[in-house]
N, C-alpha and C. Protein backbone atom coordinates (compact mmCIF):
# COMPACT_ATOMS: atom_id res chain seq x y z
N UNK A 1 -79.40 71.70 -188.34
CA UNK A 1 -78.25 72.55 -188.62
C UNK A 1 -76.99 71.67 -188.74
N UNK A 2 -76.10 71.99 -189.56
CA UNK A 2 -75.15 71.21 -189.94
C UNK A 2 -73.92 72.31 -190.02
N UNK A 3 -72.76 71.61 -189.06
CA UNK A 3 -71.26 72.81 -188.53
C UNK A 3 -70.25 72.20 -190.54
N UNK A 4 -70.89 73.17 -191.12
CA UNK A 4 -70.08 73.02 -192.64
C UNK A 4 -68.88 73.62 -192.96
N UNK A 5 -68.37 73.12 -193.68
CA UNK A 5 -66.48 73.80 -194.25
C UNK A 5 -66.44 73.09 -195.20
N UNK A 6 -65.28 74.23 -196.21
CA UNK A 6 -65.11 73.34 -197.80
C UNK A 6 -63.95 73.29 -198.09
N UNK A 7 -63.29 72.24 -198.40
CA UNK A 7 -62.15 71.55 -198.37
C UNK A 7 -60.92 70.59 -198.79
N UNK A 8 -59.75 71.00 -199.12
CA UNK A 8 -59.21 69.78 -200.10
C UNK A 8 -59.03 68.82 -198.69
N UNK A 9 -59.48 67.12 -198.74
CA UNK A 9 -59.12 66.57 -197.70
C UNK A 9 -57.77 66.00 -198.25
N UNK A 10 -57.45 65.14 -197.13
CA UNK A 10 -55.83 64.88 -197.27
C UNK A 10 -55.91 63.01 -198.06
N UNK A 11 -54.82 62.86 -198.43
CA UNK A 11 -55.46 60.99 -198.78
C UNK A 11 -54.09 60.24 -197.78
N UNK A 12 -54.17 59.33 -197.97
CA UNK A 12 -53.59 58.34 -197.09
C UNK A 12 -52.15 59.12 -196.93
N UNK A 13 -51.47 58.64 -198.17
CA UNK A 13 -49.46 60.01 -198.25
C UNK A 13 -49.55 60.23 -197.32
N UNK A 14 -50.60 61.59 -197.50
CA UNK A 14 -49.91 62.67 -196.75
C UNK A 14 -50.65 63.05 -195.58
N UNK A 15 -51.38 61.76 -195.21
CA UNK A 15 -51.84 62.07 -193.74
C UNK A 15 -50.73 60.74 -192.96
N UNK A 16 -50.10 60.03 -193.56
CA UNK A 16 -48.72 59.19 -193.21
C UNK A 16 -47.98 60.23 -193.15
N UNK A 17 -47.36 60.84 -194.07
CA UNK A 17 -46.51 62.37 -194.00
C UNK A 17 -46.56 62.83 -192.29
N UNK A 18 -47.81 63.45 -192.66
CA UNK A 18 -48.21 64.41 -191.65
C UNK A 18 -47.62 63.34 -190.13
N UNK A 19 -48.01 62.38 -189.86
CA UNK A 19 -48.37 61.56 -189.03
C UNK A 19 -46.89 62.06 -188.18
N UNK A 20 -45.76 61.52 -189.45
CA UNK A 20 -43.96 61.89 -188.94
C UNK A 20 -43.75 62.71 -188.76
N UNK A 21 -44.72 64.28 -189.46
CA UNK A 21 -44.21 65.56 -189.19
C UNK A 21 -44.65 65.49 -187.84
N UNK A 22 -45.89 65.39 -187.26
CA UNK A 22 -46.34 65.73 -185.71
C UNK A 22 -45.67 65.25 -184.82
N UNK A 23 -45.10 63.83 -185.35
CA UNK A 23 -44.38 62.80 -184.07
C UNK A 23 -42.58 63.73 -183.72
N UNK A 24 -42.41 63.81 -184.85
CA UNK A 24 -41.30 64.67 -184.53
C UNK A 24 -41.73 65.96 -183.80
N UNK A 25 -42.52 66.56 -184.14
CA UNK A 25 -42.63 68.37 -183.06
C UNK A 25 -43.14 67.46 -181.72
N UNK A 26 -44.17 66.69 -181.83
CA UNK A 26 -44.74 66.68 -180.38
C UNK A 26 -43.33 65.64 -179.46
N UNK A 27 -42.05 64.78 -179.99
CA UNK A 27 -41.08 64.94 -179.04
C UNK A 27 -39.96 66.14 -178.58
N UNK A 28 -40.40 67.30 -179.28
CA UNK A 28 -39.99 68.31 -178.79
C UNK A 28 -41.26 69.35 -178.18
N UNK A 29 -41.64 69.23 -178.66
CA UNK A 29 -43.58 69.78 -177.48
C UNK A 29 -44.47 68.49 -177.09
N UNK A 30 -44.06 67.79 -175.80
CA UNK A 30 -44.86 67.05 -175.45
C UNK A 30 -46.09 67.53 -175.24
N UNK A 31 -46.31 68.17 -174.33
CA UNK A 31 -47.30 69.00 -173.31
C UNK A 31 -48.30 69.52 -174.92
N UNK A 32 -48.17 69.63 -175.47
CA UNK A 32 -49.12 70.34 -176.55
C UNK A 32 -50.18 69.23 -177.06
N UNK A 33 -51.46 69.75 -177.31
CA UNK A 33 -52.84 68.28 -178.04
C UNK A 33 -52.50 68.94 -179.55
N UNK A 34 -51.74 67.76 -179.84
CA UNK A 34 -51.87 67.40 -181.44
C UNK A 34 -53.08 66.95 -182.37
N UNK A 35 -52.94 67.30 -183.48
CA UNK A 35 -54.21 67.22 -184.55
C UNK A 35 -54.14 65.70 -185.16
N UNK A 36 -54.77 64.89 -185.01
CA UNK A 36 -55.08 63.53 -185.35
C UNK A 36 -54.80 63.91 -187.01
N UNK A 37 -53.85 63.35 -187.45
CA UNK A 37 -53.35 63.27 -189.22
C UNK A 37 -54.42 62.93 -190.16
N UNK A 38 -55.57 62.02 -189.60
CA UNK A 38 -56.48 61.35 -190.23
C UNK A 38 -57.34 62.40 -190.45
N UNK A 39 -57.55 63.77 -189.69
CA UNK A 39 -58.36 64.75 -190.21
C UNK A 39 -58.12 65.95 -190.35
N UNK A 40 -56.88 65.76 -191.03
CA UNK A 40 -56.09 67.34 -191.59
C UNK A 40 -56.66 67.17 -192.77
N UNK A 41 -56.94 68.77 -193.20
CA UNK A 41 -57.12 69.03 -194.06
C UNK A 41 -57.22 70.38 -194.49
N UNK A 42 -57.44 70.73 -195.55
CA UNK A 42 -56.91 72.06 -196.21
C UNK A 42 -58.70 72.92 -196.42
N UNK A 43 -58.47 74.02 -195.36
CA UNK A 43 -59.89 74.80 -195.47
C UNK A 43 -59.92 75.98 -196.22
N UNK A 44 -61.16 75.61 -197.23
CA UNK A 44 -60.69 77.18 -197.81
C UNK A 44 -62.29 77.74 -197.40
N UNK A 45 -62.86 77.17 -196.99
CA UNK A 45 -64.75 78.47 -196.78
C UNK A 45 -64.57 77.49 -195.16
N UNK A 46 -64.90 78.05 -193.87
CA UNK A 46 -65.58 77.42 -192.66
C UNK A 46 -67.08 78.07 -193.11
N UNK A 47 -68.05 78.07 -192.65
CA UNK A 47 -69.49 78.43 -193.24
C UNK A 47 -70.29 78.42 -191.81
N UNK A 48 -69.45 77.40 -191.06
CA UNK A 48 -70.43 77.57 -189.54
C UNK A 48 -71.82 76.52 -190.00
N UNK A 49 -72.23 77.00 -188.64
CA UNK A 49 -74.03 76.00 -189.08
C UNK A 49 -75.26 76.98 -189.88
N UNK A 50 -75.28 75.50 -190.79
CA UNK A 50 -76.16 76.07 -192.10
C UNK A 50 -77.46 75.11 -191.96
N UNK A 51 -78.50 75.77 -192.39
CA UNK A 51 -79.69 74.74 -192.63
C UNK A 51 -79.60 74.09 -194.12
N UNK A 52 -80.86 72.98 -194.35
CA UNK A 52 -80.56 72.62 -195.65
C UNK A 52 -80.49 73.02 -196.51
N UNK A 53 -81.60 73.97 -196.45
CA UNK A 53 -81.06 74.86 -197.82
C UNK A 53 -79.88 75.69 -197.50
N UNK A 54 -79.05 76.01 -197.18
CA UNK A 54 -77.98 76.31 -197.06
C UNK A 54 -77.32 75.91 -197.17
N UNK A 55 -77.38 74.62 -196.95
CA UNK A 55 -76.10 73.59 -197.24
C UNK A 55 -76.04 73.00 -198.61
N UNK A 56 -77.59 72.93 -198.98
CA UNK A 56 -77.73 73.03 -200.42
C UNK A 56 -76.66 73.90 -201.39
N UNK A 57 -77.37 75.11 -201.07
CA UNK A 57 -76.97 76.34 -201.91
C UNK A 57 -75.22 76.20 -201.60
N UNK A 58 -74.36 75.54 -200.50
CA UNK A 58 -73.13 75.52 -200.43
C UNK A 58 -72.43 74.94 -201.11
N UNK A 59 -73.31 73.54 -201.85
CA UNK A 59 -73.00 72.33 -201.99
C UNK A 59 -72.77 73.20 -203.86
N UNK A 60 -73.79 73.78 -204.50
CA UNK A 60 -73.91 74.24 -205.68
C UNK A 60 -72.44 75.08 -205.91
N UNK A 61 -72.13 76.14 -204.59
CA UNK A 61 -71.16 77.05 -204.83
C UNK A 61 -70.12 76.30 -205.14
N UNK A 62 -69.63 74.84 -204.47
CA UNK A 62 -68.62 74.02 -204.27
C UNK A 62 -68.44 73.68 -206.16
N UNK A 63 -69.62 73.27 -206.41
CA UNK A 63 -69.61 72.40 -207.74
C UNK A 63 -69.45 73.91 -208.82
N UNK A 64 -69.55 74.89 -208.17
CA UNK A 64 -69.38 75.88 -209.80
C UNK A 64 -67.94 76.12 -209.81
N UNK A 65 -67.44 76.35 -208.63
CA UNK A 65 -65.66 76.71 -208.07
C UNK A 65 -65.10 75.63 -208.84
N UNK A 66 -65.80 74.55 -208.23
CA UNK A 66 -64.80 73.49 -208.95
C UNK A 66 -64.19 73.20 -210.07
N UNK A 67 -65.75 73.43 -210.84
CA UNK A 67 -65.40 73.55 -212.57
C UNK A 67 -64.51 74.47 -213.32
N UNK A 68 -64.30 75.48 -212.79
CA UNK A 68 -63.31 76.51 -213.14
C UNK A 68 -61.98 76.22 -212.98
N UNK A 69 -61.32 75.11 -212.51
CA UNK A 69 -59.89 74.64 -211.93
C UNK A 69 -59.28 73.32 -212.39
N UNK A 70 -58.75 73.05 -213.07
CA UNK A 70 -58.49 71.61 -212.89
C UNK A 70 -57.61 71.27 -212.30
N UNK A 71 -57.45 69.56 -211.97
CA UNK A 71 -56.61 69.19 -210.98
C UNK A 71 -55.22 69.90 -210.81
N UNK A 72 -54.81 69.39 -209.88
CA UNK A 72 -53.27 70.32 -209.23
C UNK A 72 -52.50 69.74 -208.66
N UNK A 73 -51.60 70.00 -208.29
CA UNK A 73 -50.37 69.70 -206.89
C UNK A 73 -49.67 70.53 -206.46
N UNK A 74 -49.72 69.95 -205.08
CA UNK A 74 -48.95 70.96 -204.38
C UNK A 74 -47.69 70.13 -203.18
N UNK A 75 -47.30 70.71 -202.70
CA UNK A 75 -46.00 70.11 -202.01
C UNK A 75 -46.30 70.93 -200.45
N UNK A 76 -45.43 70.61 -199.49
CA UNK A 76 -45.68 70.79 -197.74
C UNK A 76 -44.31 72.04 -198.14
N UNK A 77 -44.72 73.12 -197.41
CA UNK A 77 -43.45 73.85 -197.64
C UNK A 77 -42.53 74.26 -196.16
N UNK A 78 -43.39 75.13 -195.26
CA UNK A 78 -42.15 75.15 -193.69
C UNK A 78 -43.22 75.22 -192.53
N UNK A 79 -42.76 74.68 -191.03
CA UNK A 79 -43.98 75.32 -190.19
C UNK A 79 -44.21 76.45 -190.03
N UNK A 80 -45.12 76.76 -189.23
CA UNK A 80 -45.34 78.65 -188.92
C UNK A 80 -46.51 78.34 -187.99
N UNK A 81 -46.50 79.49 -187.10
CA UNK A 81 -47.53 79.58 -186.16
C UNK A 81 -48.43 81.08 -186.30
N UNK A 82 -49.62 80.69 -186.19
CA UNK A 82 -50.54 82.01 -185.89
C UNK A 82 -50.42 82.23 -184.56
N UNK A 83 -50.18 84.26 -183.91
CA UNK A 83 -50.58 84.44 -182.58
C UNK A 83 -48.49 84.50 -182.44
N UNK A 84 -49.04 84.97 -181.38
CA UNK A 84 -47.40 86.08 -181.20
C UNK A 84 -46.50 84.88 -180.86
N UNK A 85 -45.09 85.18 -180.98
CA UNK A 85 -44.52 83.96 -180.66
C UNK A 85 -44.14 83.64 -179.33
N UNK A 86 -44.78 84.40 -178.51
CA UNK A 86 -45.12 84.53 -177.26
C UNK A 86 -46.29 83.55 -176.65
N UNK A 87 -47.65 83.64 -177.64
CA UNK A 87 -48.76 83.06 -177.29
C UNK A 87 -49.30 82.56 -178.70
N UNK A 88 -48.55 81.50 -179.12
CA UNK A 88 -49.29 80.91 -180.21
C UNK A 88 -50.60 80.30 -180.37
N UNK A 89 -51.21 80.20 -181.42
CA UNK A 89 -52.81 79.89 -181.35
C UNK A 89 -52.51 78.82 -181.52
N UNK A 90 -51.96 78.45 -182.80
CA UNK A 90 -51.64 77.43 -183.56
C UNK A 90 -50.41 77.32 -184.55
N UNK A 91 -50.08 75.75 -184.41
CA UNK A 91 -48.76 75.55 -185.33
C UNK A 91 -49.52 74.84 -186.58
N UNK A 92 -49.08 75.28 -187.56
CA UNK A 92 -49.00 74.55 -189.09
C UNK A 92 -47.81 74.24 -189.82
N UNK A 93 -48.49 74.04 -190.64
CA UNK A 93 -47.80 73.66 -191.88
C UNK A 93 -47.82 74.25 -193.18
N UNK A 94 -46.84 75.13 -194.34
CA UNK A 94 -47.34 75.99 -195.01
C UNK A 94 -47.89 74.76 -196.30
N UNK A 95 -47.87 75.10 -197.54
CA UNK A 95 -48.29 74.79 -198.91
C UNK A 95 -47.42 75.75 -199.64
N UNK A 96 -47.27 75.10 -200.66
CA UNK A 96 -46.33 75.71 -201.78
C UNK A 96 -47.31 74.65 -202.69
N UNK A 97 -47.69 75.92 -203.79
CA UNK A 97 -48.43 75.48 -205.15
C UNK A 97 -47.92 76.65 -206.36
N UNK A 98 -47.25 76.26 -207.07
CA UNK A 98 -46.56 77.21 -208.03
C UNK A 98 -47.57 77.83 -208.96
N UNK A 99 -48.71 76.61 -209.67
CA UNK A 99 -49.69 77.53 -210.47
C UNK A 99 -50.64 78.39 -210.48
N UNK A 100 -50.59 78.47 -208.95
CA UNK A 100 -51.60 79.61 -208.59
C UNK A 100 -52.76 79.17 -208.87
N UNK A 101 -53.51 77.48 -208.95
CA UNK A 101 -54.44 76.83 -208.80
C UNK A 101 -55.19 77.09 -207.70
N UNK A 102 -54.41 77.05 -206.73
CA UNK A 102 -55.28 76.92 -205.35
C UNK A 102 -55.51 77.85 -204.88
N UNK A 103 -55.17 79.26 -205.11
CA UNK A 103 -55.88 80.27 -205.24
C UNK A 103 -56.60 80.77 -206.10
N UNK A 104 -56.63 80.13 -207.48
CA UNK A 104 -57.69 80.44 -208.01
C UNK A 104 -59.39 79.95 -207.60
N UNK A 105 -58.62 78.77 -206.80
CA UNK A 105 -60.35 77.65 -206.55
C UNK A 105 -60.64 78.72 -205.03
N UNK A 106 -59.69 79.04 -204.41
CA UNK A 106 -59.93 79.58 -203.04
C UNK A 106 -61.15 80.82 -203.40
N UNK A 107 -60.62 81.77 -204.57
CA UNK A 107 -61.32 83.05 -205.43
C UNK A 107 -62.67 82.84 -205.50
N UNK A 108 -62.76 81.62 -206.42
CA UNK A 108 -63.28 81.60 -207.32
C UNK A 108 -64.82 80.69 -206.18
N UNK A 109 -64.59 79.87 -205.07
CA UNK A 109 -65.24 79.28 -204.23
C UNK A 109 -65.89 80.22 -203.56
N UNK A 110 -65.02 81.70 -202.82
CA UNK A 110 -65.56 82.70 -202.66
C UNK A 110 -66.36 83.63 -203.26
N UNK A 111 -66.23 83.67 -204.31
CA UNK A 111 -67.14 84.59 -205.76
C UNK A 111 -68.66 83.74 -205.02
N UNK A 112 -68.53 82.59 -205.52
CA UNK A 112 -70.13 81.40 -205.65
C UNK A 112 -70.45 81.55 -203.94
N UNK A 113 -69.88 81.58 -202.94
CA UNK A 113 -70.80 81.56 -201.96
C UNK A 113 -71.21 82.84 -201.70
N UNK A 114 -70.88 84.38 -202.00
CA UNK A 114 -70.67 85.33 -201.68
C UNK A 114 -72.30 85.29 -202.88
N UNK A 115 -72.32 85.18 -203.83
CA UNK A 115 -73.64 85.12 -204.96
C UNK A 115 -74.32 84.63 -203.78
N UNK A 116 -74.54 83.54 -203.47
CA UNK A 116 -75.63 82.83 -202.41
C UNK A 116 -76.08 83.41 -201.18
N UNK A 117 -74.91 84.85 -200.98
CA UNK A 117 -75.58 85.22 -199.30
C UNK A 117 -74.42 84.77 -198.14
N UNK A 118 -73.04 83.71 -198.39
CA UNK A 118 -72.45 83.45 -197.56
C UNK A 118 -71.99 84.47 -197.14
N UNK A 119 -71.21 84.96 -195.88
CA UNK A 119 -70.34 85.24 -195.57
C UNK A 119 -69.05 84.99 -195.79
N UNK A 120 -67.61 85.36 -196.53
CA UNK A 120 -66.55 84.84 -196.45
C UNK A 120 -65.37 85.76 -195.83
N UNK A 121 -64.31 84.91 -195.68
CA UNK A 121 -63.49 85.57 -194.86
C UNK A 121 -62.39 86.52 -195.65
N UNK A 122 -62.49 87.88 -195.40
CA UNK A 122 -62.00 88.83 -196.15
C UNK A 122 -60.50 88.58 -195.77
N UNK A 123 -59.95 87.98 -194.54
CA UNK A 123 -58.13 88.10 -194.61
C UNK A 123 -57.67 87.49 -195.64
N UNK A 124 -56.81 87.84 -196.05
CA UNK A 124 -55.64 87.20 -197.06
C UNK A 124 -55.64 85.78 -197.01
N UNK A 125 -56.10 85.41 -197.94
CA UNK A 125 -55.90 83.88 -198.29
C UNK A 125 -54.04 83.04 -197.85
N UNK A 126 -54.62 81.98 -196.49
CA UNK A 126 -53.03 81.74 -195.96
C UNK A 126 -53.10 80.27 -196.27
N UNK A 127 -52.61 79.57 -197.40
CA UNK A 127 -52.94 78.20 -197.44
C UNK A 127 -52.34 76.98 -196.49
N UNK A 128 -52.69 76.75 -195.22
CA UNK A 128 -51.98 75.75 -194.65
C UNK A 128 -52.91 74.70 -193.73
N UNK A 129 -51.61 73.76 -193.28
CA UNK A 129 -52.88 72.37 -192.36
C UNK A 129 -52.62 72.65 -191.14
N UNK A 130 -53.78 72.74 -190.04
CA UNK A 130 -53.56 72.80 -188.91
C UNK A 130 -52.77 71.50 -188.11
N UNK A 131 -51.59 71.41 -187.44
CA UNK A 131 -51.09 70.63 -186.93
C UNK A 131 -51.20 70.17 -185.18
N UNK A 132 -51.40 71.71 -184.58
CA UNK A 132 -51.85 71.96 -183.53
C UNK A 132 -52.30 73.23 -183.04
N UNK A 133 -53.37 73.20 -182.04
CA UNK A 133 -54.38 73.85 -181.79
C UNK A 133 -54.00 74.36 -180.26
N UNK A 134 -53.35 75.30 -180.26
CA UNK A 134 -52.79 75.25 -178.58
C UNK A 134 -53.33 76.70 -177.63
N UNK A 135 -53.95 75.87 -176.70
CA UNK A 135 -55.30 76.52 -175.65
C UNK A 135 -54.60 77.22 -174.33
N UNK A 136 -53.43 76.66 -174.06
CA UNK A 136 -52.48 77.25 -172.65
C UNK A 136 -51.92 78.23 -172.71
N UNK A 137 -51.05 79.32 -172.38
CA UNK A 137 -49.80 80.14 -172.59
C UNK A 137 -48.33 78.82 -172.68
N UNK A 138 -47.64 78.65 -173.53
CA UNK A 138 -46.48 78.14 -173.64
C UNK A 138 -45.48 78.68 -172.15
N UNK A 139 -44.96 77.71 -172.19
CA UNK A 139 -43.76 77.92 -170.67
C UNK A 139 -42.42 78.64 -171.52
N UNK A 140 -41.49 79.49 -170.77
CA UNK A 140 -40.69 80.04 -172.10
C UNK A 140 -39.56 79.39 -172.34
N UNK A 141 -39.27 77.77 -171.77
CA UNK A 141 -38.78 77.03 -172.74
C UNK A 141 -39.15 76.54 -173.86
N UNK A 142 -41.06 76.20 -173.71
CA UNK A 142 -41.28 75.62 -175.12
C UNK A 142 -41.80 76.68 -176.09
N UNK A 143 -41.45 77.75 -175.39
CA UNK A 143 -42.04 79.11 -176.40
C UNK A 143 -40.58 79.10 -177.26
N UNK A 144 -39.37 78.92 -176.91
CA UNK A 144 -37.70 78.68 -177.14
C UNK A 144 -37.66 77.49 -178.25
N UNK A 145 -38.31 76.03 -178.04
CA UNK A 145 -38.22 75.08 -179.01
C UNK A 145 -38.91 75.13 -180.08
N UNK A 146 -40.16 75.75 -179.40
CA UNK A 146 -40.75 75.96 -180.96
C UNK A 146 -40.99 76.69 -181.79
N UNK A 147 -39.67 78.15 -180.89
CA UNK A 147 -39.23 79.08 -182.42
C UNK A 147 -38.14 78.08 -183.17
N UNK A 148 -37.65 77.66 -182.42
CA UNK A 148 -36.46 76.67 -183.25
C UNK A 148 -37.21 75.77 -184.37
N UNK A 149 -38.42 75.32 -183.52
CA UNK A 149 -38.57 74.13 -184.75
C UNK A 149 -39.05 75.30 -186.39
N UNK A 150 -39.45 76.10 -185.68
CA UNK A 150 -40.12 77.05 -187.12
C UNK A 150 -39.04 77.27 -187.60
N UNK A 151 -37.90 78.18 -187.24
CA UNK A 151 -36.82 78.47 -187.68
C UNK A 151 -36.13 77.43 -188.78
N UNK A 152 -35.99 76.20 -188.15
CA UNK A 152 -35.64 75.22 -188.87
C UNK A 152 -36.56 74.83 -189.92
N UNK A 153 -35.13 74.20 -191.30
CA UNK A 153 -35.90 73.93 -192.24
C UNK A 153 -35.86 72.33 -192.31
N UNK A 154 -35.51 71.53 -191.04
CA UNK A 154 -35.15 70.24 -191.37
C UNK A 154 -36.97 69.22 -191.16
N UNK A 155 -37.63 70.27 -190.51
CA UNK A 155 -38.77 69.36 -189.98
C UNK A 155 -39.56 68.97 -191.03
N UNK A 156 -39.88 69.71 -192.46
CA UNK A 156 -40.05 68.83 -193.73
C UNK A 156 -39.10 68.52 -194.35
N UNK A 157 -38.90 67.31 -194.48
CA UNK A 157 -38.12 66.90 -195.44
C UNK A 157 -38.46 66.33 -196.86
N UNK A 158 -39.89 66.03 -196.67
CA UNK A 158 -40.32 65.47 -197.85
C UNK A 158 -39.79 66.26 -199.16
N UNK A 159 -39.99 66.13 -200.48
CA UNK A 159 -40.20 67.06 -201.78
C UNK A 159 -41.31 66.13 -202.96
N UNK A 160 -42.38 65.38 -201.43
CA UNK A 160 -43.40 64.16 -202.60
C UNK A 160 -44.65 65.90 -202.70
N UNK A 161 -45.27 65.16 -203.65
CA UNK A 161 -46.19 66.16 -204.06
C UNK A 161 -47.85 65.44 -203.74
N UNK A 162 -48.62 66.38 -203.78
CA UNK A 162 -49.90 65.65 -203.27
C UNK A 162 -50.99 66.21 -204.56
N UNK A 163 -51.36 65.56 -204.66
CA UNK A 163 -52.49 65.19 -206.01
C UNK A 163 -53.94 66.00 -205.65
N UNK A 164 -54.77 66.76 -206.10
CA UNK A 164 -55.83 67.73 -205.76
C UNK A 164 -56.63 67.30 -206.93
N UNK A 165 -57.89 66.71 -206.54
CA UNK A 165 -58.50 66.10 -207.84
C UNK A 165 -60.06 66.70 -207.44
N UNK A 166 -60.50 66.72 -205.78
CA UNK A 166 -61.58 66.70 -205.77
C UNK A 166 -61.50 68.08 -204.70
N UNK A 167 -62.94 69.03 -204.52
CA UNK A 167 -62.97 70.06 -203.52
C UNK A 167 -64.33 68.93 -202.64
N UNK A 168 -63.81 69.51 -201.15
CA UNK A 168 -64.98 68.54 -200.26
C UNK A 168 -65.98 69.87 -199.44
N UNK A 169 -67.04 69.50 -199.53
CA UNK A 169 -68.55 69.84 -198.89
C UNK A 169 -68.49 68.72 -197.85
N UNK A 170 -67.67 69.13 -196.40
CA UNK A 170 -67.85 68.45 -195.31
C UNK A 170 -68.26 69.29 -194.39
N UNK A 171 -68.81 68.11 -192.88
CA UNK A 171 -69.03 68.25 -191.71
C UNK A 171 -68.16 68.30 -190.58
N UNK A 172 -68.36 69.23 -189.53
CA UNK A 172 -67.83 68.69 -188.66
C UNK A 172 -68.85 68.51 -187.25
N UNK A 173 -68.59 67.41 -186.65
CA UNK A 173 -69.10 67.29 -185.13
C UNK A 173 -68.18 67.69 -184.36
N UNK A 174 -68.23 68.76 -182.83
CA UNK A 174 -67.37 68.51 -182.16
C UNK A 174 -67.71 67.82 -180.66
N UNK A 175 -67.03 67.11 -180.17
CA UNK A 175 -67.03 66.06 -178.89
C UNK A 175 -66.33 66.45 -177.87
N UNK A 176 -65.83 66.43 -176.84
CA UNK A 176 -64.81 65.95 -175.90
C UNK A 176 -63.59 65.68 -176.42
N UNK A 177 -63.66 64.59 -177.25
CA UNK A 177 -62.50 64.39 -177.76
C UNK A 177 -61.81 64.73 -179.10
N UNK A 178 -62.66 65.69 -179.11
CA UNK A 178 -62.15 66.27 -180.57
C UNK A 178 -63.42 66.08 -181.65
N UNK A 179 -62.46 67.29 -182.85
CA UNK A 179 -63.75 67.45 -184.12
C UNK A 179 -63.89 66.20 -184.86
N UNK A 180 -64.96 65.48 -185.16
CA UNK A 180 -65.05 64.29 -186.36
C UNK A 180 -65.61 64.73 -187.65
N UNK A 181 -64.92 64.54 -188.21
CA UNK A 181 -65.14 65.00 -190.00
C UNK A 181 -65.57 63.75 -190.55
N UNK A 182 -67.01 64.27 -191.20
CA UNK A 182 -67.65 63.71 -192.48
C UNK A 182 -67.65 64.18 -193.38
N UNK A 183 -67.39 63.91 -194.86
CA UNK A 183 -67.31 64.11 -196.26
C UNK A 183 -68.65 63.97 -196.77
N UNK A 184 -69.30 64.97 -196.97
CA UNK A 184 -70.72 65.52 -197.69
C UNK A 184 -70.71 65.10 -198.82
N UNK A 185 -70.31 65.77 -199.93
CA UNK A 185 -70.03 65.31 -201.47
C UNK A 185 -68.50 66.22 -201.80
N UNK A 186 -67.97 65.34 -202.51
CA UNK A 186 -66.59 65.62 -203.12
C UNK A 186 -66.89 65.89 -204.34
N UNK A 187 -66.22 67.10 -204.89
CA UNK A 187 -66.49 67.66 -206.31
C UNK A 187 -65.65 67.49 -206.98
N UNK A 188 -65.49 66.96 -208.06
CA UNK A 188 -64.41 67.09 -208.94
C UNK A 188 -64.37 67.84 -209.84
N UNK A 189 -62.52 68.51 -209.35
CA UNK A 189 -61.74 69.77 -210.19
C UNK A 189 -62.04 69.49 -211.53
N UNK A 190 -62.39 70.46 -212.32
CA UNK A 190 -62.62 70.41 -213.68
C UNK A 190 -63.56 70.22 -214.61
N UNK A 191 -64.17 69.80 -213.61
CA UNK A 191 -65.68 69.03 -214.10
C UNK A 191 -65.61 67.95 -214.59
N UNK A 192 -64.76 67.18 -214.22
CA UNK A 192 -64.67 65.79 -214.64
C UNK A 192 -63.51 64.94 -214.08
N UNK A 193 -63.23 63.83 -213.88
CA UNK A 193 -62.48 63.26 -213.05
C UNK A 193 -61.30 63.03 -214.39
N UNK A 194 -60.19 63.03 -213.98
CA UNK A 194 -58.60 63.16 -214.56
C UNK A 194 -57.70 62.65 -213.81
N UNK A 195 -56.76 61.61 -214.23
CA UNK A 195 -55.53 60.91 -213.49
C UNK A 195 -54.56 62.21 -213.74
């Protein structure tokens, strides 16, 4: 059995990006376990544990989605948290994609596993990177800083854009010390590779 998800991964940028966005929130939320930058990434199917043929048949849905889309970009847009602002689950990071690309591959990824028997997730498609994953009740000072940091629009500053060339058929292990992501096969948008 293999713990599968399908995925734009991040490339060097904007897991450097990311790296400054976290260092800045986590000196205003120490106390919080931050998401290692090196394995953010953008989920659009979790699938859970699949056997091989399942992971097969995942791997096919990945490559038909794909072909329907060609490459894209998108830009980091504001944080936001899932879970009351009382008891947050998690802090992110939004996405801003103007052509409505990345919801078409999100659709269109769902159509092909939904043919195969997957399960997919009926909420509203929310495109963002998990930054942190938070397991405690917040104290209600840092429940206080980190409406501020959401509130605020200074914590991205970037306006670089990030390049979407391939959809990923990855793994995850989880440990003690966190999830480790392996890259299964990377599909390329369009059906063919494009600068």
């Amino acid at each position: 059995m293999t713990r599968t998800f399908i995925a734009l991964a991040s490339d060097e940028s904007l897991q450097s990006y990311l790296a400054r966005v976290i260092q800045r929130l986590a000196q205003e939320l120490p106390n919080l376990r931050w998401v290692d930058p090196a394995g953010i990434h953008l989920t659009l199917a979790f699938l859970g544990e699949l056997t091989n043929e399942q992971l097969v048949a995942a791997m096919q849905a990945a490559e038909l989605a794909a072909r329907e889309v060609p490459p894209f970009d998108y830009r980091l847009s504001h944080p936001g948290i899932f879970g009351s602002p009382r008891q947050p689950r998690v802090i992110w990071i939004g996405i801003d994609e103007p052509t409505s690309r990345l919801v078409q591959l999100h659709q269109a990824l769902n159509q092909e596993l939904e043919q195969r028997g997957f399960e997919v997730d009926k909420r509203p498609f929310s495109p963002h990177l998990t930054l942190s994953r938070i397991k405690a009740p917040l104290k209600p000072d840092e429940q206080q800083r980190l409406q501020r940091l959401v509130a605020g629009k200074n914590v991205v500053s970037s306006s670089s854009t990030y390049h979407v060339r391939d959809l990923s058929v990855m793994k995850s292990e989880l440990s003690r010390t966190g999830a480790r992501y392996t890259t299964l096969q990377d599909v390329p948008l369009g059906g063919k590779y494009s600068e």
